[in-house]
PDB file of N, CA and C in Angstrom:
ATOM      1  N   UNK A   1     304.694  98.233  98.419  1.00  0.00           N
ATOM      2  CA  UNK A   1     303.929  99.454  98.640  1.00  0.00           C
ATOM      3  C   UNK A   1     303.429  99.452 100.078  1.00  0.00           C
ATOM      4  N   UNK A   2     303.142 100.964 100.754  1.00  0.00           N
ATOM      5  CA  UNK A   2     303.104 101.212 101.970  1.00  0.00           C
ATOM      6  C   UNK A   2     301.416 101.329 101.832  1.00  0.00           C
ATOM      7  N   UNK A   3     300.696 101.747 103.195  1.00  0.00           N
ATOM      8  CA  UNK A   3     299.618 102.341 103.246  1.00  0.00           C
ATOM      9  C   UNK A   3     299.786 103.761 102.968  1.00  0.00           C
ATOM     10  N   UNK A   4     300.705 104.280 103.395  1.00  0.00           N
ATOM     11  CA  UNK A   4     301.032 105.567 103.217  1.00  0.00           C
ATOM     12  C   UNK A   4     300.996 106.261 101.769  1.00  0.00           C
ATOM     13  N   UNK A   5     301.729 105.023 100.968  1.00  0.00           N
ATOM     14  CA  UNK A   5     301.854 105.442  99.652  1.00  0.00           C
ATOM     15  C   UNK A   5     300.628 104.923  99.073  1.00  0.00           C
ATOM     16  N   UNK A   6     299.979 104.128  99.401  1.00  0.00           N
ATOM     17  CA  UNK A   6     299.062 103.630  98.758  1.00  0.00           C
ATOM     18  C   UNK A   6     297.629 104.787  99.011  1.00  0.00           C
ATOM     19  N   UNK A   7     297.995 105.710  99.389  1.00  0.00           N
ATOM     20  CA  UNK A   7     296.123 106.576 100.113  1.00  0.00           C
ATOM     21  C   UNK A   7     296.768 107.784  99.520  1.00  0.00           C
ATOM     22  N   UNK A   8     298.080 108.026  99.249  1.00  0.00           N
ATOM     23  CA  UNK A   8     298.400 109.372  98.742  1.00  0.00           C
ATOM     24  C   UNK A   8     297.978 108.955  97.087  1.00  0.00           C
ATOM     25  N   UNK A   9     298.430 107.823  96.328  1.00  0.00           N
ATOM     26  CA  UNK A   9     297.970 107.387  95.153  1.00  0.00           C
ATOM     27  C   UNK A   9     296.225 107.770  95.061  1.00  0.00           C
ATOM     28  N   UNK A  10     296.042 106.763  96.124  1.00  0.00           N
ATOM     29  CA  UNK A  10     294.140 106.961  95.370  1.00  0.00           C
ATOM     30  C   UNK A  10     293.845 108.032  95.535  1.00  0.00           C
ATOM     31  N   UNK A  11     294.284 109.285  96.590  1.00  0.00           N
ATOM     32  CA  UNK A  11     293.765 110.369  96.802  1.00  0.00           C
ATOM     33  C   UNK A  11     294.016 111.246  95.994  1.00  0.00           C
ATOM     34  N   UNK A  12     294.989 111.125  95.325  1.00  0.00           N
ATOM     35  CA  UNK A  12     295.591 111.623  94.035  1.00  0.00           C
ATOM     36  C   UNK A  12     294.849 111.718  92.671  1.00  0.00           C
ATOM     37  N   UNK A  13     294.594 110.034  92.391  1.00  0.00           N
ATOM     38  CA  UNK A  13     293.889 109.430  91.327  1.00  0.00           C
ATOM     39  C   UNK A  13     292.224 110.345  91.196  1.00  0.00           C
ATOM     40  N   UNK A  14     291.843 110.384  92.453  1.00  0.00           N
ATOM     41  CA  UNK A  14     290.682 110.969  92.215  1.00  0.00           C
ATOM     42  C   UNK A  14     290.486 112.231  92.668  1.00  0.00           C
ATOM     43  N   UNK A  15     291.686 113.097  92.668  1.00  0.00           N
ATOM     44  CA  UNK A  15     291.651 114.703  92.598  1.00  0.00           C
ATOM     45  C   UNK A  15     290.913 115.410  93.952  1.00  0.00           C
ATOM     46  N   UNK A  16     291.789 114.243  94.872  1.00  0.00           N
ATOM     47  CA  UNK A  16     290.777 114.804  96.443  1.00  0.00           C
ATOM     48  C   UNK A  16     291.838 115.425  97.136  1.00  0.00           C
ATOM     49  N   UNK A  17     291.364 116.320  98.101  1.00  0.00           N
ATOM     50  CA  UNK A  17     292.320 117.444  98.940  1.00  0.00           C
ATOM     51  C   UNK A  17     292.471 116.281 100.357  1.00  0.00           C
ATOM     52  N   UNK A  18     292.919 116.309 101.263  1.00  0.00           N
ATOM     53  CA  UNK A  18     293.505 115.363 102.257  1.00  0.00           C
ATOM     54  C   UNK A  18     292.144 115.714 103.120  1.00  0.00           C
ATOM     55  N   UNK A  19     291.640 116.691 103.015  1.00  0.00           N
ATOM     56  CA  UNK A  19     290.519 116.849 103.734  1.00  0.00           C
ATOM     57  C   UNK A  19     289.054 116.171 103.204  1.00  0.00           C
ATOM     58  N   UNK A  20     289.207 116.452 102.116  1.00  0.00           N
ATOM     59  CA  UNK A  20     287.769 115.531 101.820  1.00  0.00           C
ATOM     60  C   UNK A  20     288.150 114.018 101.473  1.00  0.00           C
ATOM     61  N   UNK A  21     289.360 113.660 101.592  1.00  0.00           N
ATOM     62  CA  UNK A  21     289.650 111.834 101.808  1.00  0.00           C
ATOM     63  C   UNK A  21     289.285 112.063 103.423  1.00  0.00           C
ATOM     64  N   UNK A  22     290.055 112.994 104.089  1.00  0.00           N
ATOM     65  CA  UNK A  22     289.653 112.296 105.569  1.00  0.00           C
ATOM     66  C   UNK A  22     288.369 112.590 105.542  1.00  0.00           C
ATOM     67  N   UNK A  23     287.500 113.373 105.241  1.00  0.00           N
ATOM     68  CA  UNK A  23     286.245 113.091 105.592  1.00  0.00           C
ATOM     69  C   UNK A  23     285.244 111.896 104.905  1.00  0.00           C
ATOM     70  N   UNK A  24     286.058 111.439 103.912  1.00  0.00           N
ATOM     71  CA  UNK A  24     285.248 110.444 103.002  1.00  0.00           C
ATOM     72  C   UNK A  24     285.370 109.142 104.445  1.00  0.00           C
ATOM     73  N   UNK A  25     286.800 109.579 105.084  1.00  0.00           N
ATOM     74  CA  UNK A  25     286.898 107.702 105.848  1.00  0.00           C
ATOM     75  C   UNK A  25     286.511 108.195 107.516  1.00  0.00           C
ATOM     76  N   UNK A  26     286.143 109.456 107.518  1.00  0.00           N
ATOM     77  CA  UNK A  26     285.444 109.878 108.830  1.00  0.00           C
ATOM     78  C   UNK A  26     286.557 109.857 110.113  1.00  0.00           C
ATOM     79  N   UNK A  27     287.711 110.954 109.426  1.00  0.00           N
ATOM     80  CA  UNK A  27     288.752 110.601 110.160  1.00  0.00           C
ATOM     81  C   UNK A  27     288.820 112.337 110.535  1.00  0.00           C
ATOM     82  N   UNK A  28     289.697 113.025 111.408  1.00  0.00           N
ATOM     83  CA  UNK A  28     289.666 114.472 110.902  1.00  0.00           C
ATOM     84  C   UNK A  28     291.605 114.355 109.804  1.00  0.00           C
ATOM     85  N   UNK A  29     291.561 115.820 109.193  1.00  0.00           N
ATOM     86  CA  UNK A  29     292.411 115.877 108.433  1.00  0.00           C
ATOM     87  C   UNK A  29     294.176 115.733 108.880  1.00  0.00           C
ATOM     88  N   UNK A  30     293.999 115.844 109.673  1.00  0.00           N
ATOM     89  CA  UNK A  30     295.271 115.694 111.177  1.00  0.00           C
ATOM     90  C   UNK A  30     295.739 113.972 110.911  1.00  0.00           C
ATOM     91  N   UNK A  31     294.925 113.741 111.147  1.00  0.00           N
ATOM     92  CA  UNK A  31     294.726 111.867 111.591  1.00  0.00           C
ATOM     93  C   UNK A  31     295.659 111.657 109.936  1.00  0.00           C
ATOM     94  N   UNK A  32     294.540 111.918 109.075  1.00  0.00           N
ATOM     95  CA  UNK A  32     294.699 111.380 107.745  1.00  0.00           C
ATOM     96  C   UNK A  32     295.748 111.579 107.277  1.00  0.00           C
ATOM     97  N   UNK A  33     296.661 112.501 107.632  1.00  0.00           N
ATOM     98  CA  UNK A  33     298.011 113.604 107.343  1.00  0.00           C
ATOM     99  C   UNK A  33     298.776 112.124 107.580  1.00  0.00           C
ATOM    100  N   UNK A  34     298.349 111.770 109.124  1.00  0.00           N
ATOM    101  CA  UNK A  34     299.555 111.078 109.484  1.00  0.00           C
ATOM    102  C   UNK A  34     299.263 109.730 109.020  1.00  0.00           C
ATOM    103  N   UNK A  35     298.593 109.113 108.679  1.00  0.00           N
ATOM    104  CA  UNK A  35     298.337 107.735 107.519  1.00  0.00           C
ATOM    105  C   UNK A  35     299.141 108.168 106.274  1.00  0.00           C
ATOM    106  N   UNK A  36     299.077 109.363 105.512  1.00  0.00           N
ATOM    107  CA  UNK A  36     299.782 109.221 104.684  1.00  0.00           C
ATOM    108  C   UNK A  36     301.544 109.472 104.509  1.00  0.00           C
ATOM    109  N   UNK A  37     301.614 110.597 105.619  1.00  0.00           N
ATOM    110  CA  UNK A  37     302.960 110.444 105.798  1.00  0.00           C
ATOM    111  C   UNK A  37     303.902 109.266 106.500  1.00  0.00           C
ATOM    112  N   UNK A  38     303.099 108.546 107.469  1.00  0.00           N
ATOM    113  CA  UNK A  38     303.771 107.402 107.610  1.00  0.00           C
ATOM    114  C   UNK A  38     304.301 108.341 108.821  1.00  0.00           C
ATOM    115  N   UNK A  39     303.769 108.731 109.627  1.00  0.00           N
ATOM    116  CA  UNK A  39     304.212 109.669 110.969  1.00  0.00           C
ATOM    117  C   UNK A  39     304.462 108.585 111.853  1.00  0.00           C
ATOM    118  N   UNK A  40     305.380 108.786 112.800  1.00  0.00           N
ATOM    119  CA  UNK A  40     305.779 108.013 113.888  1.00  0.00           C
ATOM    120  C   UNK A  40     305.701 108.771 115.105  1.00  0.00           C
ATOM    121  N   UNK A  41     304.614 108.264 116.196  1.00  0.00           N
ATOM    122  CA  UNK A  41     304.516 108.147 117.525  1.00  0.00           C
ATOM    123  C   UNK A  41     305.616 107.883 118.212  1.00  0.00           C
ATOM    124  N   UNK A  42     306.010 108.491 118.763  1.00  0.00           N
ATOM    125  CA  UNK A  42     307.164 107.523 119.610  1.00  0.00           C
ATOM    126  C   UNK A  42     306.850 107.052 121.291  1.00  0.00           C
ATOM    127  N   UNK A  43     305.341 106.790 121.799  1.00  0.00           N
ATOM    128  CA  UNK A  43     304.616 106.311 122.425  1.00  0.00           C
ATOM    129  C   UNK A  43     304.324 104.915 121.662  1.00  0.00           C
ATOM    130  N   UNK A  44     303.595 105.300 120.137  1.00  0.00           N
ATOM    131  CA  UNK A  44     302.973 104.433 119.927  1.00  0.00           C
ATOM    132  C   UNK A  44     303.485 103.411 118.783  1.00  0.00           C
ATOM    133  N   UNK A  45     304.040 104.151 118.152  1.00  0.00           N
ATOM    134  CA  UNK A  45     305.056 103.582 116.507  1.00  0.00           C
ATOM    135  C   UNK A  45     304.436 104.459 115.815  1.00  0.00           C
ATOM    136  N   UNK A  46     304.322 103.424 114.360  1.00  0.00           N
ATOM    137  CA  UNK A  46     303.785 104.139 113.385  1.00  0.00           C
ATOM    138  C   UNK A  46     302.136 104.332 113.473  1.00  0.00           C
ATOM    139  N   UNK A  47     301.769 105.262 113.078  1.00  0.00           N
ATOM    140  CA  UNK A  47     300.349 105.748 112.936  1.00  0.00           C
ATOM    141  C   UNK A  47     300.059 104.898 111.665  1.00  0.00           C
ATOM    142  N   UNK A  48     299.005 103.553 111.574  1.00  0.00           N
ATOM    143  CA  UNK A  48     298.288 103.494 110.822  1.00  0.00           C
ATOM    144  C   UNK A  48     296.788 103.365 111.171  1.00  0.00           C
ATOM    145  N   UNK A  49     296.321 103.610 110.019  1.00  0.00           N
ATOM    146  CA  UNK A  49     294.154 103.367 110.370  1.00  0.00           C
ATOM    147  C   UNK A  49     294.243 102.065 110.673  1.00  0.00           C
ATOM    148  N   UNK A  50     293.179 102.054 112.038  1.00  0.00           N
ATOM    149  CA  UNK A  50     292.442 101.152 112.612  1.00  0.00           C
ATOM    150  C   UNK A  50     291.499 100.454 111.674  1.00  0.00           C
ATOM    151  N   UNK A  51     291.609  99.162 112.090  1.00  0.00           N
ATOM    152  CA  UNK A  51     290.909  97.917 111.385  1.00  0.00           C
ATOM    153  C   UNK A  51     289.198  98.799 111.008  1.00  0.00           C
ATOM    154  N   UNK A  52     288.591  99.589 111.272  1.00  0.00           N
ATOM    155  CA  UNK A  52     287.515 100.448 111.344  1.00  0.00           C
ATOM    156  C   UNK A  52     287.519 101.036 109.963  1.00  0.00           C
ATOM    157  N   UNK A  53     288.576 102.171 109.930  1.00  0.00           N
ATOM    158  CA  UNK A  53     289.233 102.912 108.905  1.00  0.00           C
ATOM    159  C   UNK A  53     289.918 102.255 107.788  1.00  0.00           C
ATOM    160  N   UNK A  54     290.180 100.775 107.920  1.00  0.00           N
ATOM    161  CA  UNK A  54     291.163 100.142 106.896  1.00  0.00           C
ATOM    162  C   UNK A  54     289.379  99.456 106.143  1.00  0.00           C
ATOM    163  N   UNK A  55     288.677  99.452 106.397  1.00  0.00           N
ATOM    164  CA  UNK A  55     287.405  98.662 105.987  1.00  0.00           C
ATOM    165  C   UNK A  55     286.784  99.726 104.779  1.00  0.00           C
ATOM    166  N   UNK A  56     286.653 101.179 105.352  1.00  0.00           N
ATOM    167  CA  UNK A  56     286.250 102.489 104.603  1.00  0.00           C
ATOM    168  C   UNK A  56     287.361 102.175 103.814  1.00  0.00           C
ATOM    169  N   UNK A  57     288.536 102.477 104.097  1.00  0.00           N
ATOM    170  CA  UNK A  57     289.331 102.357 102.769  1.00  0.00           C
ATOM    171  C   UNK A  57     289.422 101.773 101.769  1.00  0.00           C
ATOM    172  N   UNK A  58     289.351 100.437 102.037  1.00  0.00           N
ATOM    173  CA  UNK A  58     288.676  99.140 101.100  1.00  0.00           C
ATOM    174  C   UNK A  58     288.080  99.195 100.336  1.00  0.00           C
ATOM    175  N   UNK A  59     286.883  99.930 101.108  1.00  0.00           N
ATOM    176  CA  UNK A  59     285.483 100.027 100.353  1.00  0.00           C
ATOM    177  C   UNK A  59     285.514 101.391  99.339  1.00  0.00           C
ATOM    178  N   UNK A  60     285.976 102.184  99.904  1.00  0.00           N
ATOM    179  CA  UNK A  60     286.323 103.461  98.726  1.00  0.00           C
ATOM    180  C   UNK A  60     286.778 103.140  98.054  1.00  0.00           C
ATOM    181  N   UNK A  61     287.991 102.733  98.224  1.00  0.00           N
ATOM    182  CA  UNK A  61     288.867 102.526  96.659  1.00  0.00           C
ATOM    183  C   UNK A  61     288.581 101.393  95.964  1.00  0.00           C
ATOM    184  N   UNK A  62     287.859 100.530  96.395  1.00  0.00           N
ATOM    185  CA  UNK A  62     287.333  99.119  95.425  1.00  0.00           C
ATOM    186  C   UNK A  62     288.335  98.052  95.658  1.00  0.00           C
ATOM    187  N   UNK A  63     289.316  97.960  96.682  1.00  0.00           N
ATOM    188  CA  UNK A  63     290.041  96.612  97.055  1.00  0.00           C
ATOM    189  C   UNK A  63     289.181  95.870  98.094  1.00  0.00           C
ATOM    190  N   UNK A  64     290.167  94.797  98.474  1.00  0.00           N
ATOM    191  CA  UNK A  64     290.029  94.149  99.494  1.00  0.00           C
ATOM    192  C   UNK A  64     290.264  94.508 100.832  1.00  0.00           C
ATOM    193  N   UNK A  65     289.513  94.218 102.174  1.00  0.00           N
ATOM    194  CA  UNK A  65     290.080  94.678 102.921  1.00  0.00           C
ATOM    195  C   UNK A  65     291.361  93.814 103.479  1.00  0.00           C
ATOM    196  N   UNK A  66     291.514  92.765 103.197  1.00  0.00           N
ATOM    197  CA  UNK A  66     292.841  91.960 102.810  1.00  0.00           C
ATOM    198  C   UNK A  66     293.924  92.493 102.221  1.00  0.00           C
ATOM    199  N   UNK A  67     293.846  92.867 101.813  1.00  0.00           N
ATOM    200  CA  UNK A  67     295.044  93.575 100.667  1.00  0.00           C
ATOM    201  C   UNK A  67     295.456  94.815 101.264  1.00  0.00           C
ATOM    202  N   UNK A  68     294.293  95.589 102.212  1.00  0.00           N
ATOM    203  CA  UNK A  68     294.750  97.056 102.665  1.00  0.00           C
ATOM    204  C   UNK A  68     295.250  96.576 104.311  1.00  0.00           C
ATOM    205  N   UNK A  69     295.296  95.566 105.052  1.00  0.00           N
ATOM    206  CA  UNK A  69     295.726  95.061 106.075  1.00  0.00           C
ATOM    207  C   UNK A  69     296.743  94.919 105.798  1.00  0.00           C
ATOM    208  N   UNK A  70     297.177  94.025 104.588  1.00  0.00           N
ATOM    209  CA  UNK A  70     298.664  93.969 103.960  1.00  0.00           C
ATOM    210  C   UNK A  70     299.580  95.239 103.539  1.00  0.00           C
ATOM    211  N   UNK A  71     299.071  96.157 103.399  1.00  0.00           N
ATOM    212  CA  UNK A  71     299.823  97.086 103.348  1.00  0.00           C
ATOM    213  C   UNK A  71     300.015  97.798 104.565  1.00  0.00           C
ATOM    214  N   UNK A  72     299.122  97.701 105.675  1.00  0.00           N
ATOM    215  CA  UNK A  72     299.323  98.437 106.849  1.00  0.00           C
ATOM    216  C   UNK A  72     300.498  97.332 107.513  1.00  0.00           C
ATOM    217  N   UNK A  73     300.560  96.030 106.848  1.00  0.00           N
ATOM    218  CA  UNK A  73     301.401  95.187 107.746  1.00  0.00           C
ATOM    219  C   UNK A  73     303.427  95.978 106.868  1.00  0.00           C
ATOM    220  N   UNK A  74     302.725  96.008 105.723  1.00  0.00           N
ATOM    221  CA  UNK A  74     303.937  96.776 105.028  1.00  0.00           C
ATOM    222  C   UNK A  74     304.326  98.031 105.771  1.00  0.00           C
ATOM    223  N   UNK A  75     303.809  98.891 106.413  1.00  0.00           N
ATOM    224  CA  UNK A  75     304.140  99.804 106.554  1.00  0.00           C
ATOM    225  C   UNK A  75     304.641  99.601 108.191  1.00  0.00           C
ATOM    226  N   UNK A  76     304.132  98.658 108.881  1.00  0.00           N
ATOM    227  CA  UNK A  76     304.634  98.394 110.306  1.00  0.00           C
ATOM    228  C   UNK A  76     306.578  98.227 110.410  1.00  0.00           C
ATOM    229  N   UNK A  77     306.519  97.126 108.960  1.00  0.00           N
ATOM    230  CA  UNK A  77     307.510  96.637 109.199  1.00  0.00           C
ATOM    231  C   UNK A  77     308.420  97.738 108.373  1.00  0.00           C
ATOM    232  N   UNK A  78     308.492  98.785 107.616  1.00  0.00           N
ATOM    233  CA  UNK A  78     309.327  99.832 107.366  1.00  0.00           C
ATOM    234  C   UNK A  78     310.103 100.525 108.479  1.00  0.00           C
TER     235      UNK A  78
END
C-alpha cells in the first residue's frame, strides 16, 4: 500500500470531502489532491506530505507515525 492509497481509504472510511481532510492536516485542498493522487513533479518527483504532515496523519487516523513514513517510502519507490 501507497500513501496515496492509504489517505484516499481513511478519507473515505470517514465520509470526508478532500477538503475537509486537507483542512483536518492543515494543508490547502490542491496540496492534498496531490498526496492522494500520487502526482509527480517533474522538478521534484513524487509529491508526498512532509515529515510535519505525515505526524497529523498519524495522529488522525490512529497509526504510527512509523508506519505512515513507510508508506511514503512505498510510494517513493513506485
Amino acid at each position: 500500500m501507497t500513501i496515496s492509497e492509504y489517505l484516499k481509504m481513511e478519507r473515505q472510511k470517514r465520509c470526508l470531502t478532500q477538503e475537509e481532510m486537507a483542512s483536518k492536516l492543515g494543508v490547502s485542498r490542491t496540496t492534498y489532491a496531490t498526496y492522494e493522487s500520487a502526482w509527480v513533479d517533474i522538478r521534484y518527483g513524487k509529491r508526498v506530505p512532509a515529515p510535519r504532515i505525515a505526524r497529523k496523519i498519524a495522529k488522525l487516523t490512529g497509526c504510527s507515525t512509523e508506519y505512515i513514513n513507510q508508506l511514503i517510502d512505498n510510494e517513493r519507490k513506485k
